[in-house]
Protein backbone atom coordinates (compact mmCIF):
# COMPACT_ATOMS: atom_id res chain seq x y z
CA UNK A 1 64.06 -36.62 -62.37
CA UNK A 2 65.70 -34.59 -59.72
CA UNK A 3 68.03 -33.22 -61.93
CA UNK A 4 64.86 -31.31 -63.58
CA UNK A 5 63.45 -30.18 -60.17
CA UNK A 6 67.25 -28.79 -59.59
CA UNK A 7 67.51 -27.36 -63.54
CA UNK A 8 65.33 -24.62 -62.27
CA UNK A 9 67.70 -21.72 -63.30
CA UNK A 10 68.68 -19.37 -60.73
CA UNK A 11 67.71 -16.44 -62.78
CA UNK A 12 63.71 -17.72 -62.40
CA UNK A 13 64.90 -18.02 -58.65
CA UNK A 14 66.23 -14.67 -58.86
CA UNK A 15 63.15 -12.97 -60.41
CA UNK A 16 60.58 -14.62 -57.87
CA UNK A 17 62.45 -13.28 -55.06
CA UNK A 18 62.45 -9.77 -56.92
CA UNK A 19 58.64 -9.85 -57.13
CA UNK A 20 58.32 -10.82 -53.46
CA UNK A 21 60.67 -8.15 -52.11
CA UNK A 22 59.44 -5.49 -54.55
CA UNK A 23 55.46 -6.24 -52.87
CA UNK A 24 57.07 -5.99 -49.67
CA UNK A 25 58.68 -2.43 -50.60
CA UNK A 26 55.36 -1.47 -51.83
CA UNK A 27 53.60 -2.98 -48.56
CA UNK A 28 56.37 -1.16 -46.34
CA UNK A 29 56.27 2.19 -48.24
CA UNK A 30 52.35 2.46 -47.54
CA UNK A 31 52.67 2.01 -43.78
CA UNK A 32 55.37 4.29 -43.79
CA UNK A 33 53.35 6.66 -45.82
CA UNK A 34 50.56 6.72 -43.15
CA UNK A 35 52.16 6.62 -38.85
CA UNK A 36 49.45 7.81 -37.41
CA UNK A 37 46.90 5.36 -38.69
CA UNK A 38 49.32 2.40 -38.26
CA UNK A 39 50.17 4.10 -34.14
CA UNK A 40 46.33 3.96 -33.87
CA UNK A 41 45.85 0.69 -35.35
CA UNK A 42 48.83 -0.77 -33.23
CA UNK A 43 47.46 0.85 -30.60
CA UNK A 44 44.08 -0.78 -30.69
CA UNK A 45 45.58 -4.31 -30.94
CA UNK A 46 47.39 -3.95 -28.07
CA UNK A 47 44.59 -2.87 -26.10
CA UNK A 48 42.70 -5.72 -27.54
CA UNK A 49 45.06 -8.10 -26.97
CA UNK A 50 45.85 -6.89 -23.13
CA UNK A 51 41.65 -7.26 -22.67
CA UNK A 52 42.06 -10.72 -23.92
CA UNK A 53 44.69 -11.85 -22.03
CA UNK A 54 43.27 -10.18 -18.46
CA UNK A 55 39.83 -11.93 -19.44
CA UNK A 56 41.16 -15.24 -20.00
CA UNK A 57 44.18 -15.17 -17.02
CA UNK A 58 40.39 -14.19 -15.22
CA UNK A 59 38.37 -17.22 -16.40
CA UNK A 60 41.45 -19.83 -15.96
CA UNK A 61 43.39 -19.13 -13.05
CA UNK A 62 41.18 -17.83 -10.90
CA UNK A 63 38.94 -20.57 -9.96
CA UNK A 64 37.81 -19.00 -6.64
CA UNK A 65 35.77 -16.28 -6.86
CA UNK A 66 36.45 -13.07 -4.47
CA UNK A 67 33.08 -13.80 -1.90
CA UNK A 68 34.25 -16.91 -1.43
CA UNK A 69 38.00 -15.88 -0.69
CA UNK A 70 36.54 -13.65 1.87
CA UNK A 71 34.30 -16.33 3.73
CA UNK A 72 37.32 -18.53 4.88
């Protein structure tokens, strides 16, 4: 029984490997075909994500707020 798993020839290996790599050529060459969309778009996740992680760094580890701070 494992001998059929393992009988799978390498050239079907070989050709699903070519399929993946030839979508990620084709994936690659439309991001390179557009840099300022993707520099915008990259941009805008990074702000996004620095919001996120100022909000939440906000909401769990600061458990005092400033008027309180202040009154001690």
């Amino acid at each position: 029984m494992s001998e059929m798993n393992s009988n799978r020839s390498q050239e079907e290996i070989n050709s699903e490997l070519d399929q993946k790599l030839s979508r990620i050529d084709e994936h690659l060459k439309i991001m390179e075909s557009h840099p300022v969309e993707m520099a915008n778009i990259e941009s805008g996740i990074q702000q996004s994500m620095k919001k996120w992680d100022r909000e939440y760094k906000d909401s769990h580890f600061h458990s005092v707020s400033k008027t309180v701070k202040h009154l001690r």
